[in-house]
Protein backbone atom coordinates (compact mmCIF):
# COMPACT_ATOMS: atom_id res chain seq x y z
CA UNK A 1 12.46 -1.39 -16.41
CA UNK A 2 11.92 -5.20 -16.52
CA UNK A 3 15.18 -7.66 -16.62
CA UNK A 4 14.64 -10.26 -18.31
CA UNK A 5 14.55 -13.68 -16.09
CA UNK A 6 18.18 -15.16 -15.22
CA UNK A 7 17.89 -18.34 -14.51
CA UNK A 8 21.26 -18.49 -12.09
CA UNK A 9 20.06 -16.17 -9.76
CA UNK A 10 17.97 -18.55 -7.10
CA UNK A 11 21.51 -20.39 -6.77
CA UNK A 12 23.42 -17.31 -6.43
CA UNK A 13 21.56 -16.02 -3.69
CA UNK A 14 21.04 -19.50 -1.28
CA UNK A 15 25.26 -19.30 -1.94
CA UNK A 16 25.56 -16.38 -0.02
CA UNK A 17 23.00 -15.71 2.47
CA UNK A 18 25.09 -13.80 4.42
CA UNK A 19 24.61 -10.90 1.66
CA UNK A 20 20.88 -11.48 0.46
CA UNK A 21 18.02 -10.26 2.58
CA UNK A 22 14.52 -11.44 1.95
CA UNK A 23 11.24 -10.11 2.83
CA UNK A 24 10.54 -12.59 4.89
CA UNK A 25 13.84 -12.14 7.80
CA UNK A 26 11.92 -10.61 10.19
CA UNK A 27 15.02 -7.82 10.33
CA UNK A 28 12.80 -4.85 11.17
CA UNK A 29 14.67 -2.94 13.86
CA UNK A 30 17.77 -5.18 13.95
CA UNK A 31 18.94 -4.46 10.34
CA UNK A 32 22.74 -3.21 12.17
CA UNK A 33 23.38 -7.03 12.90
CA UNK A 34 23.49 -7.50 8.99
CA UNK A 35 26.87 -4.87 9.26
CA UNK A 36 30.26 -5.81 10.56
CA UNK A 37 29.83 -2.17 12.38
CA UNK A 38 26.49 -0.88 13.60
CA UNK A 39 27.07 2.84 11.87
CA UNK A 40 23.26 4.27 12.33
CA UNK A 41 21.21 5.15 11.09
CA UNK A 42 21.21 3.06 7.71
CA UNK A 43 20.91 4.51 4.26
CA UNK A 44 18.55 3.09 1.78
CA UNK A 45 18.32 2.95 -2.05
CA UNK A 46 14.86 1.76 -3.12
CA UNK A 47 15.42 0.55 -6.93
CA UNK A 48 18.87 0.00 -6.82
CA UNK A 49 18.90 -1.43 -10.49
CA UNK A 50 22.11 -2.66 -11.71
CA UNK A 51 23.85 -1.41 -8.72
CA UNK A 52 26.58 1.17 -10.06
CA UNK A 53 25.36 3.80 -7.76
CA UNK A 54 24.57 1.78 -3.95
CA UNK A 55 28.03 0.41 -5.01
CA UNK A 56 29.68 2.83 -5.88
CA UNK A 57 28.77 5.03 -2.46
CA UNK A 58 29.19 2.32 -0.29
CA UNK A 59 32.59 2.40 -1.93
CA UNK A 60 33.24 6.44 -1.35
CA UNK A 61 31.79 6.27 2.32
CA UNK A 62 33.27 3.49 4.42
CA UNK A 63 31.86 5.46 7.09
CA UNK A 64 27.66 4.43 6.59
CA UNK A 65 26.04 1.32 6.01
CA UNK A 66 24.17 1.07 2.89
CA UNK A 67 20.95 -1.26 1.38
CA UNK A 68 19.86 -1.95 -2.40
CA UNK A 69 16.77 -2.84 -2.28
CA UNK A 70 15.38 -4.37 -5.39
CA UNK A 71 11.89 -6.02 -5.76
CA UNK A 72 13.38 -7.59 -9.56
CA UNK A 73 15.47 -10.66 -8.26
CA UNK A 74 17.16 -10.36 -11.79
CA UNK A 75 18.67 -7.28 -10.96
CA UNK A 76 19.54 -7.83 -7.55
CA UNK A 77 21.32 -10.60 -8.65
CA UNK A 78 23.32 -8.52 -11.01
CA UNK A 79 24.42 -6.48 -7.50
CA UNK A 80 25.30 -9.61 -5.98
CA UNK A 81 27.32 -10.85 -8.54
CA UNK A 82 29.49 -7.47 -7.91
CA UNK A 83 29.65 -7.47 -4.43
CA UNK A 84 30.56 -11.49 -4.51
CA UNK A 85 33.83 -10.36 -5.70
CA UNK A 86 33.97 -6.87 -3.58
CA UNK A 87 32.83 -8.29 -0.50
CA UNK A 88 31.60 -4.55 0.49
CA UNK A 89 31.52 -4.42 4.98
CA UNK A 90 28.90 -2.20 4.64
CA UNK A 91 26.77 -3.17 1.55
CA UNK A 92 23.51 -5.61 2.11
CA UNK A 93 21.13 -6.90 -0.69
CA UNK A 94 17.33 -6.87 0.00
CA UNK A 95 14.76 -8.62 -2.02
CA UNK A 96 11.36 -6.86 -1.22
CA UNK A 97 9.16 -4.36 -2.59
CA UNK A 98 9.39 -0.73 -2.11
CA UNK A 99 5.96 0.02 -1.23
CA UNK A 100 5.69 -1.91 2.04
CA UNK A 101 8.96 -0.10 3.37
CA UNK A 102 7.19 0.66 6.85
CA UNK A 103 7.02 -3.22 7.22
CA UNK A 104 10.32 -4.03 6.68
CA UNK A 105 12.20 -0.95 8.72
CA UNK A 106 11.61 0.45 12.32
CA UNK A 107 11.03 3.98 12.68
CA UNK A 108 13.71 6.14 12.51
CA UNK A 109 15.98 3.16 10.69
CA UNK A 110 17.18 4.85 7.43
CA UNK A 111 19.27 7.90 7.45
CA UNK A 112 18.83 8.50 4.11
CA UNK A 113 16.69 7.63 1.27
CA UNK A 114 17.82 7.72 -2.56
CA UNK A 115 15.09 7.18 -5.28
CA UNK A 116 17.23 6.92 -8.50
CA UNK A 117 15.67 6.77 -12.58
CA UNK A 118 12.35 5.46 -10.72
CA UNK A 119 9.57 4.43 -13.30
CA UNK A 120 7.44 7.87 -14.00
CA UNK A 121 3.89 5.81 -14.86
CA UNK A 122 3.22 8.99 -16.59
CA UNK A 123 -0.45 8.07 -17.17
CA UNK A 124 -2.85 9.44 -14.64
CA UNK A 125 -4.71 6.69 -13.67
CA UNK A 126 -1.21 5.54 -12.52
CA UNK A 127 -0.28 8.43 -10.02
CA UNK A 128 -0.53 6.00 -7.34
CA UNK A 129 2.52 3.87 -8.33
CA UNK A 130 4.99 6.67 -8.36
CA UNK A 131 7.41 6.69 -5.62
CA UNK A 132 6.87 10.20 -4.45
CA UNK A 133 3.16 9.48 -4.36
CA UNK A 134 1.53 11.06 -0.66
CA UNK A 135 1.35 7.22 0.30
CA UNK A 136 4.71 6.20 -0.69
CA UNK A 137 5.98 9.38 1.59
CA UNK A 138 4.05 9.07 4.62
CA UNK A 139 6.10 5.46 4.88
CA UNK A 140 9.40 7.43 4.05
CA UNK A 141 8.60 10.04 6.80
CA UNK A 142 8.08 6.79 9.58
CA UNK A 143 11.37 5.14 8.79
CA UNK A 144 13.26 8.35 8.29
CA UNK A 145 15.82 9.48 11.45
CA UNK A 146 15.62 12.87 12.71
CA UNK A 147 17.52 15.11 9.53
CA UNK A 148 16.90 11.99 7.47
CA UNK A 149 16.32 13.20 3.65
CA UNK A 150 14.78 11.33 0.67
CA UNK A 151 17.07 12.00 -2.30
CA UNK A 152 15.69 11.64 -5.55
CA UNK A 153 17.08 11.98 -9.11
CA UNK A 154 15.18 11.09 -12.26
CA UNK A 155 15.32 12.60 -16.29
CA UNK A 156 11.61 12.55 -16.72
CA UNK A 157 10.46 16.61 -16.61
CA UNK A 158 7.46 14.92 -15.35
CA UNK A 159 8.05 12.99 -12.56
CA UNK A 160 10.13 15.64 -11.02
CA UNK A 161 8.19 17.96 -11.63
CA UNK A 162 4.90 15.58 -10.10
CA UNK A 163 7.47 14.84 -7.06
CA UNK A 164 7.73 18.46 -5.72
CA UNK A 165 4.11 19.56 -6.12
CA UNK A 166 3.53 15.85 -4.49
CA UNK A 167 5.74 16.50 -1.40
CA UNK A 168 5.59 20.13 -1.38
CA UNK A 169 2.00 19.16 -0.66
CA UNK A 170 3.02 16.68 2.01
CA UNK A 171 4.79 18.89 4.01
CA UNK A 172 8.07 18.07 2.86
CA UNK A 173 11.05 21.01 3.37
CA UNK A 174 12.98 21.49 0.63
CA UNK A 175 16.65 21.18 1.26
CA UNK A 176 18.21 20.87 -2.40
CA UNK A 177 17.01 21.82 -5.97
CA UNK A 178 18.83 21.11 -9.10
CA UNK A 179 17.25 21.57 -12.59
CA UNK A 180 20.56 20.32 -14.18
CA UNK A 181 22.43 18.65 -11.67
CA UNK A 182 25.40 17.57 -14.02
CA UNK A 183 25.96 21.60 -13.64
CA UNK A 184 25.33 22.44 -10.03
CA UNK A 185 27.85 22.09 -7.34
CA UNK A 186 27.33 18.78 -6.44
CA UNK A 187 28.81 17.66 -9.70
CA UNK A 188 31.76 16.84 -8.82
CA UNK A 189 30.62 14.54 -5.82
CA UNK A 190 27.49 12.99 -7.64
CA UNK A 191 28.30 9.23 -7.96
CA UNK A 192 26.49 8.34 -11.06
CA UNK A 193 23.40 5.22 -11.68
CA UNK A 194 23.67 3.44 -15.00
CA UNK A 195 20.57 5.45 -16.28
CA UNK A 196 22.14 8.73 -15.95
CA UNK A 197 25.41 8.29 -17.36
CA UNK A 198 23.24 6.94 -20.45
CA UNK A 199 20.78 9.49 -20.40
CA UNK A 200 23.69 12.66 -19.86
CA UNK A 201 25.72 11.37 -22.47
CA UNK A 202 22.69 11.88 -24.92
CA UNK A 203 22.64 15.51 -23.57
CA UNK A 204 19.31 14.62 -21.05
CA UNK A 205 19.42 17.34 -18.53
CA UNK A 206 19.24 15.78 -14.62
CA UNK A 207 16.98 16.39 -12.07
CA UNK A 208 17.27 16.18 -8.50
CA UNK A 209 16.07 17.40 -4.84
CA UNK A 210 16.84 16.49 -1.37
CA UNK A 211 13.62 16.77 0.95
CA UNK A 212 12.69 16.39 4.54
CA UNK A 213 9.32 15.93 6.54
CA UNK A 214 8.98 19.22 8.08
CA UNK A 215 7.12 17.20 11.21
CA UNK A 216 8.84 13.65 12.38
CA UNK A 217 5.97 11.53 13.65
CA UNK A 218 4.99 12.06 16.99
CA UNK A 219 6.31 15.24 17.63
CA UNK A 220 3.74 18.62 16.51
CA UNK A 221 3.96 21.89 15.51
């Protein structure tokens, strides 16, 4: 979903550099010198929105270092206006674009990958632009550590269902399922994004899955 343009954010960003990543930092490999601890590998939340979920685990696990990445500098300015005020140890912004991900992190960087309420682009001739596209996961698989998972959770029937013929196809294993997660045992320790608590308090059933490449790169069968 588009934000609307905020006019503050520029500002609020050159104020604290020290939380705001760019595209352009040249932090591929290196991103552990953005943490006060190392804590590796890092976990990644491509679409990070308003930032109620990337906050709200950084919050529950002290223990990892996390990234929103955001390619809408409206709504990663809405995250940094929260984390001005938490000053989160092991929270960093990034402004950059999801599909270039292989560019921006070394392989084996990210522990694990959330994709959260990502745009469906339910018309065909838009396949390409969904995140669980074969192109979008072959980058995934080259910054994912050994174990890593991508961890994806979305209300659209469609997409989820699109996501595990897509990386079922891919070679992907399977690692978690959930046709209604709100009801599955991970309830209780599912931190929520903005989306979902709007869409399960209309009664919207949520999807999700944990997946890993079966094959890391470099290594064969």
């Amino acid at each position: 979903m588009r934000l609307r343009n905020k006019p503050w954010v520029p500002e609020l960003m050159a104020a604290h550099p020290e939380l705001v990543v760019s595209a352009q930092s040249g932090l591929k490999g290196h991103w552990a010198q953005r943490f006060t601890q190392p804590q590796l590998p890092i976990q990644l939340e491509i679409g990070s929105g308003k930032g109620q979920f990337i906050i709200g685990m950084a919050q529950a696990h002290p223990e990892l270092n996390f990234i929103a990445m955001e390619i809408q500098a409206s709504a990663l300015g809405m995250i940094l206006q929260k984390q001005v005020t938490l000053q989160l140890p092991n929270l960093q912004l990034f402004l950059g674009d999801g599909a270039a991900v292989t560019e921006y992190f070394a392989p084996q960087e990210i522990g694990n990958l959330y994709l959260n309420f990502s745009d469906p682009w339910p018309k065909t001739k838009h396949a390409k632009r969904r995140l669980t596209y074969p192109s979008f996961l072959a980058q995934y698989q080259q910054i994912l550590a050994p174990a890593g998972q991508l961890r994806f959770k979305t209300d659209n029937q469609g997409l989820f269902e699109y996501s595990l013929i897509s990386l079922n196809a891919s070679a992907w294993q399977f690692d978690f399922i959930s046709l209604d997660l709100h009801r599955s045992e991970r309830a209780a320790s599912n931190v929520q994004t903005e989306y979902e608590q709007k869409f399960a308090a209309k009664g919207q059933v949520i999807y999700a899955l944990d997946a890993q490449p079966q094959t890391m790169p470099g290594t064969s069968e």
